[in-house]
N, C-alpha and C. Protein backbone atom coordinates (compact mmCIF):
# COMPACT_ATOMS: atom_id res chain seq x y z
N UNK A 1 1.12 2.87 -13.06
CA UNK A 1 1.19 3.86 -14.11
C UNK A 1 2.51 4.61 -13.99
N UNK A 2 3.62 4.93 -15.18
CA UNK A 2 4.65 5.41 -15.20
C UNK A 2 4.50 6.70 -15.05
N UNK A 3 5.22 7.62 -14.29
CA UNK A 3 4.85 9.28 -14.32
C UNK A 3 5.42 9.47 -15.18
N UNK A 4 5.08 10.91 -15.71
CA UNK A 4 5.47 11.72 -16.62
C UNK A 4 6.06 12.93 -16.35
N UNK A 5 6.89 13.39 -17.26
CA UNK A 5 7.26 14.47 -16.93
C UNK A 5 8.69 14.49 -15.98
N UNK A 6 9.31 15.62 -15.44
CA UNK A 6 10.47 15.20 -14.74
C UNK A 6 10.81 14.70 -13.78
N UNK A 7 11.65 13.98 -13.74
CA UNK A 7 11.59 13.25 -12.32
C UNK A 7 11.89 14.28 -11.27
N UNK A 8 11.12 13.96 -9.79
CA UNK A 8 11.16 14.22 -8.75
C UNK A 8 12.31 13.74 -7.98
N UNK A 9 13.24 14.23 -7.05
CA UNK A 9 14.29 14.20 -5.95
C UNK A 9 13.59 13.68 -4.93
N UNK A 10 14.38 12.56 -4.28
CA UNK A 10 13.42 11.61 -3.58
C UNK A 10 13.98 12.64 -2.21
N UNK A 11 13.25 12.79 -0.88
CA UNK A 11 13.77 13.40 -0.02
C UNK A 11 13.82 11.99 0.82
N UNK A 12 15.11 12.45 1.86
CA UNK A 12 15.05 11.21 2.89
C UNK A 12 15.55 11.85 4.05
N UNK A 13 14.26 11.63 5.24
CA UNK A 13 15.26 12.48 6.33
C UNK A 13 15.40 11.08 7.46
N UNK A 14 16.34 11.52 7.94
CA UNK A 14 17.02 11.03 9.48
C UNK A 14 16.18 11.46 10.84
N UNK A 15 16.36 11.18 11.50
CA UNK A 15 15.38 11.20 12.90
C UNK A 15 15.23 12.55 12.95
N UNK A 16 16.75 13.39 13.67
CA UNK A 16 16.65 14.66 14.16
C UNK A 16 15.79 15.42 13.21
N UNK A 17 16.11 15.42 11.63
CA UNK A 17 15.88 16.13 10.95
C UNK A 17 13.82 15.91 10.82
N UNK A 18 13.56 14.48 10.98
CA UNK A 18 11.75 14.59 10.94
C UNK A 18 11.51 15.12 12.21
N UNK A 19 11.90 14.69 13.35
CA UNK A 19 11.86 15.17 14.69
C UNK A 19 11.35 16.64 14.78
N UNK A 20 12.54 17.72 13.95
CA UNK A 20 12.26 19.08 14.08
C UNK A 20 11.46 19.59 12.79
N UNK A 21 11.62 18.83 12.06
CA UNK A 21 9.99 19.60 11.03
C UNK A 21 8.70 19.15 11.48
N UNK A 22 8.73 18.09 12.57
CA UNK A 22 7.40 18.08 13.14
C UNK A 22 7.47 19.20 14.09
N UNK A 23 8.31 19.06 15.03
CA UNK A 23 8.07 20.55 15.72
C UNK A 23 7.57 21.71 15.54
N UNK A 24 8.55 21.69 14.46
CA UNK A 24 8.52 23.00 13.88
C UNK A 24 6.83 22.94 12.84
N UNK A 25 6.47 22.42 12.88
CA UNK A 25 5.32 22.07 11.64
C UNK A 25 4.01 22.54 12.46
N UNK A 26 3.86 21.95 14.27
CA UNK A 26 3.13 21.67 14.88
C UNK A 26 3.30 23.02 15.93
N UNK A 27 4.25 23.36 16.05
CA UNK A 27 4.85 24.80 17.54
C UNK A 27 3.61 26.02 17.25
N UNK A 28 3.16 26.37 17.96
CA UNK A 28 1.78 27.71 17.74
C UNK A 28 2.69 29.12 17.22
N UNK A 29 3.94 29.09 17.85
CA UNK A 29 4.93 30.03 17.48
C UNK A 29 5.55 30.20 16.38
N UNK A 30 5.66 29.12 15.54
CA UNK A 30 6.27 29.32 14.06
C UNK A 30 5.36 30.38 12.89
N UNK A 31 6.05 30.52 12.45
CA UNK A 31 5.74 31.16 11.34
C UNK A 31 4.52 30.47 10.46
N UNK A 32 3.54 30.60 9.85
CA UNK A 32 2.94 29.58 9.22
C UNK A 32 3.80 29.40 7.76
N UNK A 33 4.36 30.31 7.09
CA UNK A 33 4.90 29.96 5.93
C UNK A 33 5.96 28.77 6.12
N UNK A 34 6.88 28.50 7.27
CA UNK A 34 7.88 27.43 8.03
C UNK A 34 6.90 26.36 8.36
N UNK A 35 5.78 26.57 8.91
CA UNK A 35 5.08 25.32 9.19
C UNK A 35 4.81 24.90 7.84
N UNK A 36 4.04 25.39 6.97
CA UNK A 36 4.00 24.74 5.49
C UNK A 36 4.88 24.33 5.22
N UNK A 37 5.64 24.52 5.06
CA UNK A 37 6.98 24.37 4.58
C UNK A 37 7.97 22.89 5.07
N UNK A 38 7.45 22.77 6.35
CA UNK A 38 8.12 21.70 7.11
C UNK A 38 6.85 20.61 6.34
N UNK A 39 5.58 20.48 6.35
CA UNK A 39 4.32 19.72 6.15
C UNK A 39 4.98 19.43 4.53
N UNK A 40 5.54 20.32 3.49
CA UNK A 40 5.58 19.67 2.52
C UNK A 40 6.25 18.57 2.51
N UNK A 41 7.32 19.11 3.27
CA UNK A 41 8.95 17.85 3.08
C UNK A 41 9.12 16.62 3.55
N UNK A 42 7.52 16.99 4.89
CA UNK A 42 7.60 15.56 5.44
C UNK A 42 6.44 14.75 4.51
N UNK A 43 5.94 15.77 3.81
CA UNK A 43 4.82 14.69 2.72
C UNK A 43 5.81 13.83 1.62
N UNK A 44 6.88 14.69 1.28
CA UNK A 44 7.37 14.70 0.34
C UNK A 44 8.29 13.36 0.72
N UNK A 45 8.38 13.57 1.82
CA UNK A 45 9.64 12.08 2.58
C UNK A 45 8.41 11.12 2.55
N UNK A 46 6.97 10.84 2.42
CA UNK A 46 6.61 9.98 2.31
C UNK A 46 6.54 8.90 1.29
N UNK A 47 6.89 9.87 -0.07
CA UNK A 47 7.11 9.22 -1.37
C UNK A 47 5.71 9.83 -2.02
N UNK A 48 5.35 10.60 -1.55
CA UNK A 48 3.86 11.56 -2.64
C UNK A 48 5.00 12.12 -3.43
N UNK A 49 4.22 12.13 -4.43
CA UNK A 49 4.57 13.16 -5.46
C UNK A 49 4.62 14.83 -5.61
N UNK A 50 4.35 15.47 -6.16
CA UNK A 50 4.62 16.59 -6.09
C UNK A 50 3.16 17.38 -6.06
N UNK A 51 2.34 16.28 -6.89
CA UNK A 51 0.72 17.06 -7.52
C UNK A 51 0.38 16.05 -6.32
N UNK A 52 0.64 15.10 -5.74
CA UNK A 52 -0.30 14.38 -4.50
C UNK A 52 0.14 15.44 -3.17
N UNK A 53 1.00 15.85 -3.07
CA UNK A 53 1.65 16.86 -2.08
C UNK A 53 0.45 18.28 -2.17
N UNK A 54 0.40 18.41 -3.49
CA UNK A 54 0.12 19.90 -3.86
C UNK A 54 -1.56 20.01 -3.23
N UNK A 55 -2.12 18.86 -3.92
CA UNK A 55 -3.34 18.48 -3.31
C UNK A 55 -4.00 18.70 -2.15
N UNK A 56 -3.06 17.62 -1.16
CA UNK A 56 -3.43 17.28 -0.15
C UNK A 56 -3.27 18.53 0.74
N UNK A 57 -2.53 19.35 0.54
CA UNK A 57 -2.26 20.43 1.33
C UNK A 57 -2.36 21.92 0.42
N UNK A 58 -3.37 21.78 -0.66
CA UNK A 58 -3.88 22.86 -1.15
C UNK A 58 -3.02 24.06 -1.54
N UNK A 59 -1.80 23.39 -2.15
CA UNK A 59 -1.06 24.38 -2.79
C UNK A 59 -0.66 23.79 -3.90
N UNK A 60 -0.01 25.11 -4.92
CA UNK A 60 0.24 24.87 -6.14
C UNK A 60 1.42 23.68 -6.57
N UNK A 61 1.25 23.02 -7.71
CA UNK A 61 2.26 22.06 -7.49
C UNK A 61 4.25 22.67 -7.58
N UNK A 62 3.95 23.55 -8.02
CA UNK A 62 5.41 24.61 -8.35
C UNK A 62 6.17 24.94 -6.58
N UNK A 63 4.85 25.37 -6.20
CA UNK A 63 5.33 25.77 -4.05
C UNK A 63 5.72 24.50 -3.83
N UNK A 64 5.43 23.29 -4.39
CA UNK A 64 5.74 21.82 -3.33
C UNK A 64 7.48 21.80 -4.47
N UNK A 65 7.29 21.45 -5.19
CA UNK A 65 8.57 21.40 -6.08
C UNK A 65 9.51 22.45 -5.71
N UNK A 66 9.47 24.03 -5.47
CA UNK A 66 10.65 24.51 -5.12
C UNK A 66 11.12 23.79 -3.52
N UNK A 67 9.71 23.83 -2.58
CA UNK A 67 10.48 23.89 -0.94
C UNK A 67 11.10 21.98 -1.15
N UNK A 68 10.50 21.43 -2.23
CA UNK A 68 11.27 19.88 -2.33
C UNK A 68 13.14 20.33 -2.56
N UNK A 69 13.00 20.73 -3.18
CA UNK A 69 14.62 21.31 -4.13
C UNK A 69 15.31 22.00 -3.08
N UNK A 70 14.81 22.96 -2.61
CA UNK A 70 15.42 23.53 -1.70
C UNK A 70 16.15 22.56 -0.60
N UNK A 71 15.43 22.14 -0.02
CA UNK A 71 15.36 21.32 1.18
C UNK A 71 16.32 20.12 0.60
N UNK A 72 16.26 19.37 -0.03
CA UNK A 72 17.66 18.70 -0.67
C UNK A 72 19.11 19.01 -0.78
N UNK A 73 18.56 20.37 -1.17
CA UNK A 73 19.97 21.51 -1.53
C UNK A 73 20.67 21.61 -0.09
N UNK A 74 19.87 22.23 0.71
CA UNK A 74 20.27 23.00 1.83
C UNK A 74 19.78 22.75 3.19
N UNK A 75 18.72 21.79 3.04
CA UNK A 75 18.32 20.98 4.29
C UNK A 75 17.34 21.92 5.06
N UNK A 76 17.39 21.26 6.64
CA UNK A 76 16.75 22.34 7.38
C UNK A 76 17.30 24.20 6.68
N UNK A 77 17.93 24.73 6.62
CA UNK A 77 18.41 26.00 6.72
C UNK A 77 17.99 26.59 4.99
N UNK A 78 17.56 25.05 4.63
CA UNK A 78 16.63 25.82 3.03
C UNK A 78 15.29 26.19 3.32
N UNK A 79 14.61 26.27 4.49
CA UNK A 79 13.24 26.13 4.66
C UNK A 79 12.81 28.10 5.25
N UNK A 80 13.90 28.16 5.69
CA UNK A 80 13.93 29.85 6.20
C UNK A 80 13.97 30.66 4.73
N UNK A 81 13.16 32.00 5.42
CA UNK A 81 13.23 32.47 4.14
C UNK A 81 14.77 32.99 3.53
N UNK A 82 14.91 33.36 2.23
CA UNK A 82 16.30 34.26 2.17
C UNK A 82 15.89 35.56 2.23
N UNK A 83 17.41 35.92 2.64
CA UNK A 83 16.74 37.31 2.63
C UNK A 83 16.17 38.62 1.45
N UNK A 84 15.44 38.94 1.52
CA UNK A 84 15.55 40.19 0.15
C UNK A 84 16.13 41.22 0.19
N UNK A 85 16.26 41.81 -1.27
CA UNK A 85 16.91 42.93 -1.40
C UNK A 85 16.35 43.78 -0.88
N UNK A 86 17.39 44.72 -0.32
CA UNK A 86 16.18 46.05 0.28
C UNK A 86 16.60 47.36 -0.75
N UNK A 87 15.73 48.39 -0.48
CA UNK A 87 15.79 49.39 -1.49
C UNK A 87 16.92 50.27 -0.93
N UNK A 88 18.01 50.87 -2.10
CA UNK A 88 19.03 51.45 -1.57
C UNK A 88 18.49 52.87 -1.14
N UNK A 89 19.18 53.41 -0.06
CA UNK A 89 19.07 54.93 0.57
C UNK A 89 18.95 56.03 -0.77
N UNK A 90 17.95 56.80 -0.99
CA UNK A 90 18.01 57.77 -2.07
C UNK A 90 19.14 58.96 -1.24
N UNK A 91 20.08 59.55 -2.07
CA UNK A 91 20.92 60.24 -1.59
C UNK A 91 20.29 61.79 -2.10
N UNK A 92 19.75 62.86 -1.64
CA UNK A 92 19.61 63.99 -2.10
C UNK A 92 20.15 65.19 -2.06
């Protein structure tokens, strides 16, 4: 069956790079939002889709599609959060 809709960015990682999103996926110390985060990309390097991703790991299909994009973009160092704006000093 042909998908629909837009195509998906195929991810492809190299050793080091599956190496440390398993680590990092599996370490008791990570962050859980980084462990998700690592679990999508290596679903996503399997050739699932975006809604088979979203599924299997019980998130929305939009959360698997940005950390896919990201992680293409910017690799490991897209998976950290960015930082936010913080609120400026009220001057009185």
């Amino acid at each position: 069956m042909a998908r629909r809709g837009r195509p998906t960015v195929e991810v492809e990682l190299n050793d080091d790079e599956r190496d440390t999103l398993g680590r990092w996926a599996r370490r008791p110390k990570s962050e859980q939002s980084l462990a998700l985060r690592c679990r999508i990309v290596l679903a996503c390097a399997e050739g699932l889709s975006n809604t088979e991703v979203a599924k299997a790991l019980s998130v929305n299909s939009d959360t698997v599609s940005k950390w896919r994009r990201r992680f293409v973009v910017s690799r490991l160092d897209g998976l950290h959060d960015e930082p936010r704006p913080r609120r400026s000093a009220q001057v009185r």
